[in-house]
C-alpha atoms as a PDB file:
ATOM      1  CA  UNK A   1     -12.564  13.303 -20.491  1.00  0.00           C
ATOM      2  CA  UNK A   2      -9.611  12.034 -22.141  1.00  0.00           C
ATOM      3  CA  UNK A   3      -8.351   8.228 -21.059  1.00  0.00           C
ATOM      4  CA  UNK A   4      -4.998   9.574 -20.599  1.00  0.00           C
ATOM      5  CA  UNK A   5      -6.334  12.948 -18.724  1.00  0.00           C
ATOM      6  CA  UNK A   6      -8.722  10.527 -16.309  1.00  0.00           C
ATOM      7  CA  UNK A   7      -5.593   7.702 -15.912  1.00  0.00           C
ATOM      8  CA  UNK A   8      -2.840  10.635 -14.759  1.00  0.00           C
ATOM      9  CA  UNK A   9      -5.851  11.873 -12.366  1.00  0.00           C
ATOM     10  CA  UNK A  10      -6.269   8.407 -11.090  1.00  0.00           C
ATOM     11  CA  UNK A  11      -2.599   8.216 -10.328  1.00  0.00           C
ATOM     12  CA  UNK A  12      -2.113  11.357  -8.553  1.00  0.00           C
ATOM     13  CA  UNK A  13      -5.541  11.053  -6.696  1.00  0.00           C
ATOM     14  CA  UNK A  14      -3.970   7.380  -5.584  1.00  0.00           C
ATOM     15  CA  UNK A  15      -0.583   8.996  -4.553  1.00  0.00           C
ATOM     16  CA  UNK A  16      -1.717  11.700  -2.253  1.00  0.00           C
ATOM     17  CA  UNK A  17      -4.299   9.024  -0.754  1.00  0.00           C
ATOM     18  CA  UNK A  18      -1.578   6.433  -0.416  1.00  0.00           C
ATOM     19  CA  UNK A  19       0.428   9.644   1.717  1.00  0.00           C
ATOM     20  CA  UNK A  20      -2.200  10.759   3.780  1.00  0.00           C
ATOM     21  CA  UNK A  21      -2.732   7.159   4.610  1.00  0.00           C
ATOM     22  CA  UNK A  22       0.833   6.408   4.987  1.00  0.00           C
ATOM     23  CA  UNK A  23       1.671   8.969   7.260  1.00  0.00           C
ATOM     24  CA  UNK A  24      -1.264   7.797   9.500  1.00  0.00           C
ATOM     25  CA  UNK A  25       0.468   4.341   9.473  1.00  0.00           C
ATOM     26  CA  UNK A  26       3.288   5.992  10.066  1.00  0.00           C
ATOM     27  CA  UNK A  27       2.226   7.058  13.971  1.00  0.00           C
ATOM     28  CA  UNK A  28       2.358   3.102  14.986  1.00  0.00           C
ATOM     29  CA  UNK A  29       5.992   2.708  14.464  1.00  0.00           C
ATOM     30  CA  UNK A  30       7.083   2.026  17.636  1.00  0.00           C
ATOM     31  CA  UNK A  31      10.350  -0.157  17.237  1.00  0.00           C
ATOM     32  CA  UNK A  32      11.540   2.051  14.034  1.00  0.00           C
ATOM     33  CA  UNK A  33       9.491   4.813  13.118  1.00  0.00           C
ATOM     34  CA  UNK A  34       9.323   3.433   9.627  1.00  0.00           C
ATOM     35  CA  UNK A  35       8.575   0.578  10.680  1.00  0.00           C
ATOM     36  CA  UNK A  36       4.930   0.336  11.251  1.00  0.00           C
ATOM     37  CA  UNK A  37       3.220  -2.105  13.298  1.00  0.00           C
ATOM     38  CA  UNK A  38      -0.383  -1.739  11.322  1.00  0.00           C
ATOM     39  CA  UNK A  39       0.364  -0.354   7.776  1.00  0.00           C
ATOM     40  CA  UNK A  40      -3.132   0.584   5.991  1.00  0.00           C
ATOM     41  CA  UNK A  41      -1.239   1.655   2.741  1.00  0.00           C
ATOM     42  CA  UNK A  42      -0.593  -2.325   1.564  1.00  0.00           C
ATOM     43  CA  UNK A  43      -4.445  -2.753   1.334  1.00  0.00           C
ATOM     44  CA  UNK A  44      -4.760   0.397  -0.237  1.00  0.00           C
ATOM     45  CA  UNK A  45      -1.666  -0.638  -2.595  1.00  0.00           C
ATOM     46  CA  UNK A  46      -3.335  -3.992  -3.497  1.00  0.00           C
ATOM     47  CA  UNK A  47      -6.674  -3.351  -3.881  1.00  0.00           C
ATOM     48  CA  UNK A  48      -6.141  -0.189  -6.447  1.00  0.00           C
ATOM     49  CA  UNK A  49      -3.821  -2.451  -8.081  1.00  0.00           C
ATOM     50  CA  UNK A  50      -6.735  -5.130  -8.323  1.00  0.00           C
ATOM     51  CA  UNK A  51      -9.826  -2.592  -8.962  1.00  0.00           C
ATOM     52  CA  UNK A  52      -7.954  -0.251 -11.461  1.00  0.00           C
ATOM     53  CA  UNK A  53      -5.172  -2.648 -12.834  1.00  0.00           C
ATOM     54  CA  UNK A  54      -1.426  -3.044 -13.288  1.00  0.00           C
ATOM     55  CA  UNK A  55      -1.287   0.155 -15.064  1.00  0.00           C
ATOM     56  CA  UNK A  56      -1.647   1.973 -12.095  1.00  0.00           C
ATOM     57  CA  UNK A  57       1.962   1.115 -10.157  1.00  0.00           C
ATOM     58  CA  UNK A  58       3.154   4.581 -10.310  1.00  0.00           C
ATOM     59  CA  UNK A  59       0.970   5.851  -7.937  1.00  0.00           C
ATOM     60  CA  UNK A  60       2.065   3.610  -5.689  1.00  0.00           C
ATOM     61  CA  UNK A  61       5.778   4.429  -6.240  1.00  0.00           C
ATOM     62  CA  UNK A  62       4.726   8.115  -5.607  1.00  0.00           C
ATOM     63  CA  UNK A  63       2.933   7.635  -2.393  1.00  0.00           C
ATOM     64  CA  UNK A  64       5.591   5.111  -1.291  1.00  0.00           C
ATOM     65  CA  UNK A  65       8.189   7.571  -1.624  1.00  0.00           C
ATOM     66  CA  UNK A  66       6.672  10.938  -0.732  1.00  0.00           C
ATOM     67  CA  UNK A  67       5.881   9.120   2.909  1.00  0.00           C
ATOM     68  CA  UNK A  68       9.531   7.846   2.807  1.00  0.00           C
ATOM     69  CA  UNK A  69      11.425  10.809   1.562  1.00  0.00           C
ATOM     70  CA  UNK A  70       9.284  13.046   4.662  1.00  0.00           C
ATOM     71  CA  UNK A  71      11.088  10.781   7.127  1.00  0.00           C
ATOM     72  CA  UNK A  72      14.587  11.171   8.388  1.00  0.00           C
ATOM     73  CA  UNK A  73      16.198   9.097   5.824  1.00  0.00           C
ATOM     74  CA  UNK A  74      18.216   9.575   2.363  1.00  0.00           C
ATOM     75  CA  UNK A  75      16.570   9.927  -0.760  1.00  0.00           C
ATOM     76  CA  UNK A  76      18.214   6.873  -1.923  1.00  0.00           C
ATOM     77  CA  UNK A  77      16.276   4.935   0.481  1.00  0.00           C
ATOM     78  CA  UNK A  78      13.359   6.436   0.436  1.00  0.00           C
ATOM     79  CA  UNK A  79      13.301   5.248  -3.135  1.00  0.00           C
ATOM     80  CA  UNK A  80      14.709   1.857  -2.462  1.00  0.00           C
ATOM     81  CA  UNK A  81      11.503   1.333   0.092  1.00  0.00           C
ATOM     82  CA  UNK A  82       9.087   2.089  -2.376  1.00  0.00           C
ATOM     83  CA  UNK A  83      10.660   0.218  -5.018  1.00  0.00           C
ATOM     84  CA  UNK A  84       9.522  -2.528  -2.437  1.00  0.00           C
ATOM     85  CA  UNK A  85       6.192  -1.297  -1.495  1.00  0.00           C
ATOM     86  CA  UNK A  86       5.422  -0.765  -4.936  1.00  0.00           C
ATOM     87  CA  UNK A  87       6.900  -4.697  -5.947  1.00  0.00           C
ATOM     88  CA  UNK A  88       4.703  -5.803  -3.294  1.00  0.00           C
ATOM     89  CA  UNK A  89       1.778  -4.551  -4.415  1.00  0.00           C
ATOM     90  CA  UNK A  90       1.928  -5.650  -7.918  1.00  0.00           C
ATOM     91  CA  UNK A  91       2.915  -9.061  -7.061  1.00  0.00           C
ATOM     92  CA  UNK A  92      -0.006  -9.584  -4.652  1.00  0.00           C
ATOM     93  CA  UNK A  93      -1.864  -8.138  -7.417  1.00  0.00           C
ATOM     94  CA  UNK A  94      -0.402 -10.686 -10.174  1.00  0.00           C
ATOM     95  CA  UNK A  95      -1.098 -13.462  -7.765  1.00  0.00           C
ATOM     96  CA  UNK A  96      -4.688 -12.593  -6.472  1.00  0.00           C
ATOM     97  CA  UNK A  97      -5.688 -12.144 -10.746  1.00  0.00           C
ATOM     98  CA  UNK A  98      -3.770 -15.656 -11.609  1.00  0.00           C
ATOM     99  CA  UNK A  99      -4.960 -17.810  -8.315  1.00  0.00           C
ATOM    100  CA  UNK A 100      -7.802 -16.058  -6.684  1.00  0.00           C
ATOM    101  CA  UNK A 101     -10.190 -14.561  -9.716  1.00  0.00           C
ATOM    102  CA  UNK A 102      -8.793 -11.119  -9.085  1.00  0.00           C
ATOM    103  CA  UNK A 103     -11.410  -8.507  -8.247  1.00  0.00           C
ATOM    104  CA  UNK A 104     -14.008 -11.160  -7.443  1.00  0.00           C
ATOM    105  CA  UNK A 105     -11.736 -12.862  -4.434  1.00  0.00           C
ATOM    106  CA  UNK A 106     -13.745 -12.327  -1.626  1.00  0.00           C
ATOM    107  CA  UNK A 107     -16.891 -14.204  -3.360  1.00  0.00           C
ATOM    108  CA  UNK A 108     -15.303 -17.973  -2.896  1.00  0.00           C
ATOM    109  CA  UNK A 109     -13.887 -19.018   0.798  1.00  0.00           C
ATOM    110  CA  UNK A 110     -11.319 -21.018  -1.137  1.00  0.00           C
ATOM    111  CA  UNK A 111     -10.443 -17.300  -3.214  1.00  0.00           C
ATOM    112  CA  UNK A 112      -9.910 -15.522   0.420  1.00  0.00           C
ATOM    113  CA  UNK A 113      -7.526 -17.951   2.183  1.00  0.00           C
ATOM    114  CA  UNK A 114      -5.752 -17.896  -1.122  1.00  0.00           C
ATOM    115  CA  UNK A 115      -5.686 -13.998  -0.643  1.00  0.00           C
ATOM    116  CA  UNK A 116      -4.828 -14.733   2.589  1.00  0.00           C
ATOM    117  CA  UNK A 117      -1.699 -16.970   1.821  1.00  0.00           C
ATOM    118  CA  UNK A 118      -0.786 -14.457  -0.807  1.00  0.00           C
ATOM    119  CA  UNK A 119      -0.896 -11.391   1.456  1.00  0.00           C
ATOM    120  CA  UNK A 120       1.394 -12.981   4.040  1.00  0.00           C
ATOM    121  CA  UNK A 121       3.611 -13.776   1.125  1.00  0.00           C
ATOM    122  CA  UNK A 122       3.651 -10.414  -1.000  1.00  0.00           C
ATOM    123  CA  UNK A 123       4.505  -8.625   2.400  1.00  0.00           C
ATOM    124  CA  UNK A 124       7.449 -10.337   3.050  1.00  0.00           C
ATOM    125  CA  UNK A 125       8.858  -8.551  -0.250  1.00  0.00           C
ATOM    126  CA  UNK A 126       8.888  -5.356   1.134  1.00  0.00           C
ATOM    127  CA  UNK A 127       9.342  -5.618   4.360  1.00  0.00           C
ATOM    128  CA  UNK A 128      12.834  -7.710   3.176  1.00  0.00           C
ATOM    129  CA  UNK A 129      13.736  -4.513   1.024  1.00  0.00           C
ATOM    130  CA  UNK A 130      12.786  -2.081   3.101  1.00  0.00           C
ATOM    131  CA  UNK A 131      14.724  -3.085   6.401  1.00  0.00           C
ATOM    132  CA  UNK A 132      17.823  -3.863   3.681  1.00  0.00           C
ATOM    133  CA  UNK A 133      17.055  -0.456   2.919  1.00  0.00           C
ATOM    134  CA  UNK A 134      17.333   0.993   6.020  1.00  0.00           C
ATOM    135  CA  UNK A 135      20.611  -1.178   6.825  1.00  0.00           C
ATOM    136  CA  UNK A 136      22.418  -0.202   3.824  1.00  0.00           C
ATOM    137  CA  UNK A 137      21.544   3.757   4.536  1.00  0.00           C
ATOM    138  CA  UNK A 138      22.691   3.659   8.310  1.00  0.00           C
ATOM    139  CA  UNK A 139      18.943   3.806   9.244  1.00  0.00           C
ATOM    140  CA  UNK A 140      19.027   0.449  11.644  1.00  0.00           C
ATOM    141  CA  UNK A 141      21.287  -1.233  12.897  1.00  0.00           C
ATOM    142  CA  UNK A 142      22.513  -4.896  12.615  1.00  0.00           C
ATOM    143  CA  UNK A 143      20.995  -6.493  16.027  1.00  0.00           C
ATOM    144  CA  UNK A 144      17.285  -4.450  15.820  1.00  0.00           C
ATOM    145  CA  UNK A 145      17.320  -6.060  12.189  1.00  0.00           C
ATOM    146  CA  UNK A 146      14.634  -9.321  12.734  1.00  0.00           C
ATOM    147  CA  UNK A 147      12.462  -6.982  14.966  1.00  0.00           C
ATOM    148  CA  UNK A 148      12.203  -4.189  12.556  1.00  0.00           C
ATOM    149  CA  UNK A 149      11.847  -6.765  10.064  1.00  0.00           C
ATOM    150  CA  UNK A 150       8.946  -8.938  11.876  1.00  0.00           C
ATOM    151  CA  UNK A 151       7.337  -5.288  12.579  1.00  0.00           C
ATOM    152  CA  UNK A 152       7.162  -4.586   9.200  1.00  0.00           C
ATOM    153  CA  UNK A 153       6.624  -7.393   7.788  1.00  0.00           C
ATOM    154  CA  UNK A 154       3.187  -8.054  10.308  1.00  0.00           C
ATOM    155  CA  UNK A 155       2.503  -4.603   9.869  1.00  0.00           C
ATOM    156  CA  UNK A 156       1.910  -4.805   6.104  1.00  0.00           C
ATOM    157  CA  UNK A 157       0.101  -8.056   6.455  1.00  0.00           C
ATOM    158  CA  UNK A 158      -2.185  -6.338   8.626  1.00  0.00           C
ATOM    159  CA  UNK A 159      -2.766  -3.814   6.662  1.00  0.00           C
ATOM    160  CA  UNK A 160      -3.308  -5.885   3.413  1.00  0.00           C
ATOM    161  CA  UNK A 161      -6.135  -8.356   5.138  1.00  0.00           C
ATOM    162  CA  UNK A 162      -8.043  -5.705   6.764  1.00  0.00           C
ATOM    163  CA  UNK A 163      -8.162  -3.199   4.145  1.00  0.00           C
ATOM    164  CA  UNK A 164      -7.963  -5.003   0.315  1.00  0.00           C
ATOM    165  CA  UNK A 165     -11.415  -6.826   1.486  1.00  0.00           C
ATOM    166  CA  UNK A 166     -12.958  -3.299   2.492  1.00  0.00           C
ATOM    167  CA  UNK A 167     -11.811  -1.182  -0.035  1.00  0.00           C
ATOM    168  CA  UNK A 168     -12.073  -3.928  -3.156  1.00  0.00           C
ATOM    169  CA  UNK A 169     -15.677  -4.366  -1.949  1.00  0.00           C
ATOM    170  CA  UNK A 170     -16.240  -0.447  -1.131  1.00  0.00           C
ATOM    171  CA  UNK A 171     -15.381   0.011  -4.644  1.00  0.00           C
ATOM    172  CA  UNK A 172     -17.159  -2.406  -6.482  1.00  0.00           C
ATOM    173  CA  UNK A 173     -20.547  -1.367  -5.194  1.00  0.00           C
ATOM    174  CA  UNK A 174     -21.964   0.372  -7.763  1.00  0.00           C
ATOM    175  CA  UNK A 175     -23.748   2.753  -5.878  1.00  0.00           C
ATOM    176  CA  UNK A 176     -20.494   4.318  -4.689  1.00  0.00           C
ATOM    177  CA  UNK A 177     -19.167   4.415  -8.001  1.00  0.00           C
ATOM    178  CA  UNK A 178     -22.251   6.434  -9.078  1.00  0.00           C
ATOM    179  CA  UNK A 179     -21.342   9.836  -7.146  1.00  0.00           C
ATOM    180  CA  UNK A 180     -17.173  10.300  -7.795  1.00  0.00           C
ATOM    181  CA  UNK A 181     -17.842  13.802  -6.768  1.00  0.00           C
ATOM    182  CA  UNK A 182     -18.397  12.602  -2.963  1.00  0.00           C
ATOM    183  CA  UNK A 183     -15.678  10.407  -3.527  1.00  0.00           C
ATOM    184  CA  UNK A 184     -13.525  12.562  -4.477  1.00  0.00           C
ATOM    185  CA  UNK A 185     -14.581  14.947  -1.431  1.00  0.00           C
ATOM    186  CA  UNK A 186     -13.536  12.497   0.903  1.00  0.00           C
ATOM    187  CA  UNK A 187     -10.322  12.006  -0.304  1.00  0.00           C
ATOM    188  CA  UNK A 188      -9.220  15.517  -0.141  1.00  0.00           C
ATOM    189  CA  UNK A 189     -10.676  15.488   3.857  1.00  0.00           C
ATOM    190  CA  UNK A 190      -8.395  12.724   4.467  1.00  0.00           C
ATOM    191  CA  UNK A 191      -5.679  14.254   2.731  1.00  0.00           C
ATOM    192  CA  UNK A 192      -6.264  17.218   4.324  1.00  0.00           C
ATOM    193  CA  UNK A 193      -6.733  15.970   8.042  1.00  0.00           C
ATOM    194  CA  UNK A 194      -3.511  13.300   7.475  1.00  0.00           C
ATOM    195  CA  UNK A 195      -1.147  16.455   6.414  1.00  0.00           C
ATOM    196  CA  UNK A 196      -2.448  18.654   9.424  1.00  0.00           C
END
C-alpha cells in the first residue's frame, strides 16, 4: 500500500477514534457540557502524536472539531477549540521527543515525571483556548469562567496521564502491532458503540 494511501488511512482511522472517544468524554461535563471533567481524547491526542509522529496533527484537528461542531456551539468555535486541542497535543508531543526520549518515556522514572510536568503544562493550552472560545461565542459566561476553566483544564490532564502511558505502551508491543486487522476491528466497535 501506498505511504500516502496508508498515512490518509491513519488520519481518518485517528479522527473517528478521537470522536467516538470524545463524545464518551463528553458525558462527564458536568459544570459545562464541553467542559469535561475526565477527557480520554488528550492521551489519545498525545500518544498518536508520539507513536506515529508530528505528521499526524490533522487527525486530531478532525476529531477535535467533529466532537465540537456536534455540540450546541458555532462553527467558529468549534474550530477555535480544536485549534487548541490540536496545539496541545503537538506541543506535549514536541516536549515529551526534546526532554523525555519521546516514545521511550515511560522506561526512565526521571522520563515520566518529566511527562508528567509536561502534561500538566500542554493542558493548560487548551483548556485556556477553549474556555476563551466559549467566552468569545456566548457559550459561558464571565463568572463560571475559572470553574469551566479548572474543569477543563484537570480534565485533560487526566486524560493525558492515564491514557498516553496505556496507549504508547499498548502500541509499542509488537505483538499488537502484528494483527492490524483486530485492531482495526476494535476501533470500528468503539466507533460504533460511542455514536449509538
Amino acid at each position: 500500500m501506498p505511504l500516502m494511501l496508508r498515512r490518509f488511512m491513519l488520519i481518518v482511522a485517528l479522527s473517528l477514534l478521537y470522536f467516538a472517544v470524545g463524545k464518551f468524554g463528553l458525558h462527564f461535563g458536568f459544570i459545562h457540557p464541553l467542559a469535561s471533567a475526565f477527557w480520554p481524547p488528550t492521551g489519545l491526542a498525545i500518544a498518536a502524536l508520539l507513536v506515529f509522529g508530528k505528521r499526524i496533527w490533522p487527525a486530531i484537528f478532525i476529531g477535535a472539531f467533529l466532537v465540537n461542531a456536534t455540540g450546541n456551539i458555532s462553527p467558529f468555535v468549534a474550530f477555535v477549540i480544536a485549534i487548541g486541542n490540536t496545539l496541545e497535543g503537538v506541543i506535549a508531543a514536541l516536549l515529551i521527543n526534546r526532554f523525555a526520549h519521546a516514545a521511550a518515556v515511560f522506561e526512565r522514572a526521571a522520563d515520566i515525571l518529566k511527562f508528567a510536568g509536561i502534561a500538566l503544562f500542554s493542558t493548560i493550552i487548551s483548556a485556556s483556548i477553549g474556555v476563551g472560545a466559549l467566552f468569545l461565542g456566548a457559550n459561558a459566561v464571565l463568572h463560571e469562567l475559572p470553574l469551566i476553566w479548572l474543569t477543563w483544564w484537570l480534565g485533560d490532564a487526566t486524560g493525558a496521564i492515564i491514557f498516553t502511558p496505556l496507549l504508547v505502551l499498548w502500541w509499542l508491543d509488537h505483538r499488537w502491532r502484528r494483527n492490524l486487522q483486530q485492531l482495526g476491528e476494535a476501533l470500528l466497535v468503539i466507533v460504533s458503540i460511542a455514536l449509538t
